[in-house]
N, C-alpha and C. Protein backbone atom coordinates (compact mmCIF):
# COMPACT_ATOMS: atom_id res chain seq x y z
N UNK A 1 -88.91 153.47 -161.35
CA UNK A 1 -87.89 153.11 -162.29
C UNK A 1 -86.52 153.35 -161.67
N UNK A 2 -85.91 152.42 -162.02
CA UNK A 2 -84.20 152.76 -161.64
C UNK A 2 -83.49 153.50 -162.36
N UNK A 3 -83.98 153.54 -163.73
CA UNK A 3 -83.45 154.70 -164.62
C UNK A 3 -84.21 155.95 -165.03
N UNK A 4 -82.90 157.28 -165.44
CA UNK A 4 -83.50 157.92 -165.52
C UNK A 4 -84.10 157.98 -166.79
N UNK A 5 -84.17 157.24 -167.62
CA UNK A 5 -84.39 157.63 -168.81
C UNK A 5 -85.60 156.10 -169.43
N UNK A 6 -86.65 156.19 -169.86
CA UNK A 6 -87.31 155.08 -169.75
C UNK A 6 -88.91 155.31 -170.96
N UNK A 7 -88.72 154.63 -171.89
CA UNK A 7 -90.06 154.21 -172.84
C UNK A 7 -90.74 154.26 -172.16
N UNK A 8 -92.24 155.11 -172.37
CA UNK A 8 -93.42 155.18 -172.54
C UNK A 8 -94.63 156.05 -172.73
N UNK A 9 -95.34 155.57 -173.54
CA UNK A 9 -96.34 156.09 -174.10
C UNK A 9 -97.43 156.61 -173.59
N UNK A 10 -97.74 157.94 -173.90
CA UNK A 10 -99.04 158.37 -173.15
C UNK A 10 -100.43 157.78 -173.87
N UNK A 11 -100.42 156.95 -174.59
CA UNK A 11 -101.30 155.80 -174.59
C UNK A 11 -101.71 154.94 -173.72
N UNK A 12 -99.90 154.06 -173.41
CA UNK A 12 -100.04 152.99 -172.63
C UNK A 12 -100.40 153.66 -171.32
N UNK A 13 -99.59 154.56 -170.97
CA UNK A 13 -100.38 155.01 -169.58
C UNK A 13 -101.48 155.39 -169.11
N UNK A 14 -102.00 156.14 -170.44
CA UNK A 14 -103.55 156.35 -170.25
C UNK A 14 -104.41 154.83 -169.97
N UNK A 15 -103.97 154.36 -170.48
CA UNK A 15 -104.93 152.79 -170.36
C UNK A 15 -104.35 152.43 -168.83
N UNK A 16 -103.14 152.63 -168.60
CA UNK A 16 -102.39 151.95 -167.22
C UNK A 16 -103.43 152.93 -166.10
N UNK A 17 -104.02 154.23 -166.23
CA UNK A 17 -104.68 154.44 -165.09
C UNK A 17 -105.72 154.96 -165.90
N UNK A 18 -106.38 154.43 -166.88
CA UNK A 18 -108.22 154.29 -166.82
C UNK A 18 -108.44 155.90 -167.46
N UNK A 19 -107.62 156.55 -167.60
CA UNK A 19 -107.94 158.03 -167.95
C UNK A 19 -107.49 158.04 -169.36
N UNK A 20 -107.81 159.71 -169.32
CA UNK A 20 -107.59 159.89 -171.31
C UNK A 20 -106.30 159.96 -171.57
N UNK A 21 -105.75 160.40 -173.08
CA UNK A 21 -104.73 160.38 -173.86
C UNK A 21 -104.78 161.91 -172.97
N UNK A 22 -105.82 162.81 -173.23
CA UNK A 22 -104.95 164.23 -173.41
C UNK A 22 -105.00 164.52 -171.77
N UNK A 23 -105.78 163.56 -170.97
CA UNK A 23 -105.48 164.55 -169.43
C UNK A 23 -103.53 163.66 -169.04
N UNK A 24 -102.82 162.72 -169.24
CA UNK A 24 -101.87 162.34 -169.63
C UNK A 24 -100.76 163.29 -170.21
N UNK A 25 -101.39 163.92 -171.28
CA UNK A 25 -100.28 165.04 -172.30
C UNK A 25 -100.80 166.08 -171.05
N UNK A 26 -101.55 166.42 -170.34
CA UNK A 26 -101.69 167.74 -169.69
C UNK A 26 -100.59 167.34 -168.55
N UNK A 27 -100.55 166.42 -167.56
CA UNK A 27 -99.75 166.16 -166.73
C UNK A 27 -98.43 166.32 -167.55
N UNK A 28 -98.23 165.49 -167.91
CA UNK A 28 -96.55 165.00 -168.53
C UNK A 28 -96.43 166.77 -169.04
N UNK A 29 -97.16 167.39 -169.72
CA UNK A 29 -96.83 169.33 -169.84
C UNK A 29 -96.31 169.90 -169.09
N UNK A 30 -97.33 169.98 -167.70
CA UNK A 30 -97.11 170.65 -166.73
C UNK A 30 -95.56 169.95 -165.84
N UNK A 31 -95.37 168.63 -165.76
CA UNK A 31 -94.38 168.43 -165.16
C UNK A 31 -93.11 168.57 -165.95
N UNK A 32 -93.00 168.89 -167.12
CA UNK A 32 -92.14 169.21 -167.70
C UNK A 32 -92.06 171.02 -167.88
N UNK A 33 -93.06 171.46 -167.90
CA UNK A 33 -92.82 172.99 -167.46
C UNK A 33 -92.27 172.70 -166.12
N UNK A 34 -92.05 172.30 -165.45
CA UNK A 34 -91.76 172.64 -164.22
C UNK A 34 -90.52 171.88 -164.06
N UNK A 35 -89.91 171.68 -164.92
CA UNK A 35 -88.52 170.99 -165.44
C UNK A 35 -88.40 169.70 -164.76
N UNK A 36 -89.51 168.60 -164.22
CA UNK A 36 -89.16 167.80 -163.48
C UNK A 36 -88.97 167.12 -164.17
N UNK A 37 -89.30 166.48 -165.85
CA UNK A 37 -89.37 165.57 -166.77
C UNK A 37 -89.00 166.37 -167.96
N UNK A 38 -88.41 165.38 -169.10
CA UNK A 38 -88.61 165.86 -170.69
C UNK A 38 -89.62 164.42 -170.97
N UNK A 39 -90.27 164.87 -171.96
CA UNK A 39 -91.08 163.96 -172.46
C UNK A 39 -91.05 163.84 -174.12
N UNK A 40 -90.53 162.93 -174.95
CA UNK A 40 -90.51 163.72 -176.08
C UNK A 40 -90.61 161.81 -176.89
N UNK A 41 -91.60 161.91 -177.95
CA UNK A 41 -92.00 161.00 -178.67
C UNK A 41 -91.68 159.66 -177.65
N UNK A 42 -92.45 159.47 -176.63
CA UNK A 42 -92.52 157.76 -175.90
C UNK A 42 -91.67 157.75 -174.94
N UNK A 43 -90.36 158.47 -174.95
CA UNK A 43 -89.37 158.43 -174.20
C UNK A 43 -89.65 159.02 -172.76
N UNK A 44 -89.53 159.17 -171.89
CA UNK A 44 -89.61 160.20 -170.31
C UNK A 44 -88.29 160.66 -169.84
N UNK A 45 -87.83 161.32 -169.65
CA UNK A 45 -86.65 161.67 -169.25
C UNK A 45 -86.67 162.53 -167.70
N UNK A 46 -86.01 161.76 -166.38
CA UNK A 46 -86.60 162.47 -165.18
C UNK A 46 -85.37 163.31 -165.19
N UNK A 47 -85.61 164.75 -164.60
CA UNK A 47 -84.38 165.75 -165.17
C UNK A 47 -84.71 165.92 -163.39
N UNK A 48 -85.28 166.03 -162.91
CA UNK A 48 -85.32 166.24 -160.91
C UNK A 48 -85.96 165.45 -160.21
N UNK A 49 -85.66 164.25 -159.93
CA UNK A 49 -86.45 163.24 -159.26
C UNK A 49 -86.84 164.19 -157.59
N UNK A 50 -86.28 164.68 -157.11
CA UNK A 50 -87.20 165.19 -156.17
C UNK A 50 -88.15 165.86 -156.08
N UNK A 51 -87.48 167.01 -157.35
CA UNK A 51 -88.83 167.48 -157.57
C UNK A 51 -90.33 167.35 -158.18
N UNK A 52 -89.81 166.36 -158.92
CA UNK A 52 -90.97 165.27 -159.44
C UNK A 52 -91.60 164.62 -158.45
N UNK A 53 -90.99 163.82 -157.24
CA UNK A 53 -91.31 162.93 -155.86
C UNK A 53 -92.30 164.04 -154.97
N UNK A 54 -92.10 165.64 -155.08
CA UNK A 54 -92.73 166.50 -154.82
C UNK A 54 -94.01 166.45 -155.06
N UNK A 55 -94.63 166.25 -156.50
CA UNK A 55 -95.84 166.35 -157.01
C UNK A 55 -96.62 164.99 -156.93
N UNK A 56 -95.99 164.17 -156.03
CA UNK A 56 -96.45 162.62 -155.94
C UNK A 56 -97.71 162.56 -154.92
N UNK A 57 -98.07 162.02 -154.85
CA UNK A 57 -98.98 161.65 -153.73
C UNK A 57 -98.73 160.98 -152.18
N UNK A 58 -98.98 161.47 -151.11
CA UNK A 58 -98.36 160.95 -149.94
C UNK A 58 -97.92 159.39 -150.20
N UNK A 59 -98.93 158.68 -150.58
CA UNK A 59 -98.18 157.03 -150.65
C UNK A 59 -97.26 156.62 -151.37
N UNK A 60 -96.86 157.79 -152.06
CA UNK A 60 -95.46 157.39 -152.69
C UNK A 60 -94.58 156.59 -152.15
N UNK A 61 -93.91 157.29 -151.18
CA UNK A 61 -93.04 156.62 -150.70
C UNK A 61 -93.31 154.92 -149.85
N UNK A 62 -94.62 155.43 -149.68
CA UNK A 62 -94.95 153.62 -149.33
C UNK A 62 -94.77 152.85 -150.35
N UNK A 63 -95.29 153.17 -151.47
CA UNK A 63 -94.97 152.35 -152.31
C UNK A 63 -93.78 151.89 -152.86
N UNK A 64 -92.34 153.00 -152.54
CA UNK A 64 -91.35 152.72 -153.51
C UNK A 64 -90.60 151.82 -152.42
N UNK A 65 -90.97 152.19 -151.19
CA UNK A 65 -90.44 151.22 -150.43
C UNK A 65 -90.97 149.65 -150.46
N UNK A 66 -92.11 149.55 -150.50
CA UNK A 66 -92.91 147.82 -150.77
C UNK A 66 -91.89 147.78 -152.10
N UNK A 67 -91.83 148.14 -153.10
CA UNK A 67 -91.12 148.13 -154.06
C UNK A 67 -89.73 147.66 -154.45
N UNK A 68 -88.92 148.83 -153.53
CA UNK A 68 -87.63 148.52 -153.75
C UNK A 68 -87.57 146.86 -153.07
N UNK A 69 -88.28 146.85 -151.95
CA UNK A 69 -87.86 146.05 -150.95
C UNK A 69 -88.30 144.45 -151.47
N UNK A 70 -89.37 144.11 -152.34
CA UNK A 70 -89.58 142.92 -153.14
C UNK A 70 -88.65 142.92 -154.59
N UNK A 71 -88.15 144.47 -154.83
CA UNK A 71 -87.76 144.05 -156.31
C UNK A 71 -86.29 144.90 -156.06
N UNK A 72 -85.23 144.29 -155.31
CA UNK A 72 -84.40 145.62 -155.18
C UNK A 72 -83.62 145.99 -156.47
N UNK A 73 -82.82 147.16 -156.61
CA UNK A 73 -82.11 147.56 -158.10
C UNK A 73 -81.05 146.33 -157.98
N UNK A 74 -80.88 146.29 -159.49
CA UNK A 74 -79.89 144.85 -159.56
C UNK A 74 -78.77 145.53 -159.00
N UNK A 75 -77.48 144.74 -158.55
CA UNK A 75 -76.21 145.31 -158.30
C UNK A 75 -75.49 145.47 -159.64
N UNK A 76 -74.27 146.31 -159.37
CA UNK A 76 -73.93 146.86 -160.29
C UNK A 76 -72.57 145.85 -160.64
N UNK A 77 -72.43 145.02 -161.70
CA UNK A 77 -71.26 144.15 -161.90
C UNK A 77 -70.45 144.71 -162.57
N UNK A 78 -70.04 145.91 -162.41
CA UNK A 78 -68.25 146.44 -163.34
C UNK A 78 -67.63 146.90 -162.07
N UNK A 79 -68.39 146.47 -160.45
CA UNK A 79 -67.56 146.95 -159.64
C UNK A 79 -66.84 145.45 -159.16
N UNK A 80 -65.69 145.54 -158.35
CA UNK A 80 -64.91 144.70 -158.40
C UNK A 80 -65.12 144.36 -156.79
């Protein structure tokens, strides 16, 4: 995500990777004990993207790079 602040449901995500509602609420817990996220009714809020990028899996960064690099962040138009 390009923002820090972004809808979604530990429903939809549970279905997005095949697992349950509550192993979902156990992650999104623990990474918010660990202040990397707030999570609060649907919303996600990333409060330390590194330290969140920490608990990722080595292919992270492969991926955000395939990523950025087919979908880059829009530019920003209030600059002149």
């Amino acid at each position: 995500m390009h923002s820090e602040r972004f809808d979604l449901t530990q429903k939809f995500l549970a279905q997005m990777l095949a697992v349950r509602r509550s192993s979902v609420s156990e992650v999104a817990g623990a990474l918010a004990a660990d202040s990397c996220i707030r999570y609060s009714r649907g919303t996600i809020t990333i409060l330390d993207r590194a330290r969140l990028q920490a608990h990722a899996c080595s292919c992270y960064e492969v991926i955000r790079e395939t990523l950025d690099a087919a979908l880059p962040p829009h530019a920003d138009t209030t600059r002149h």
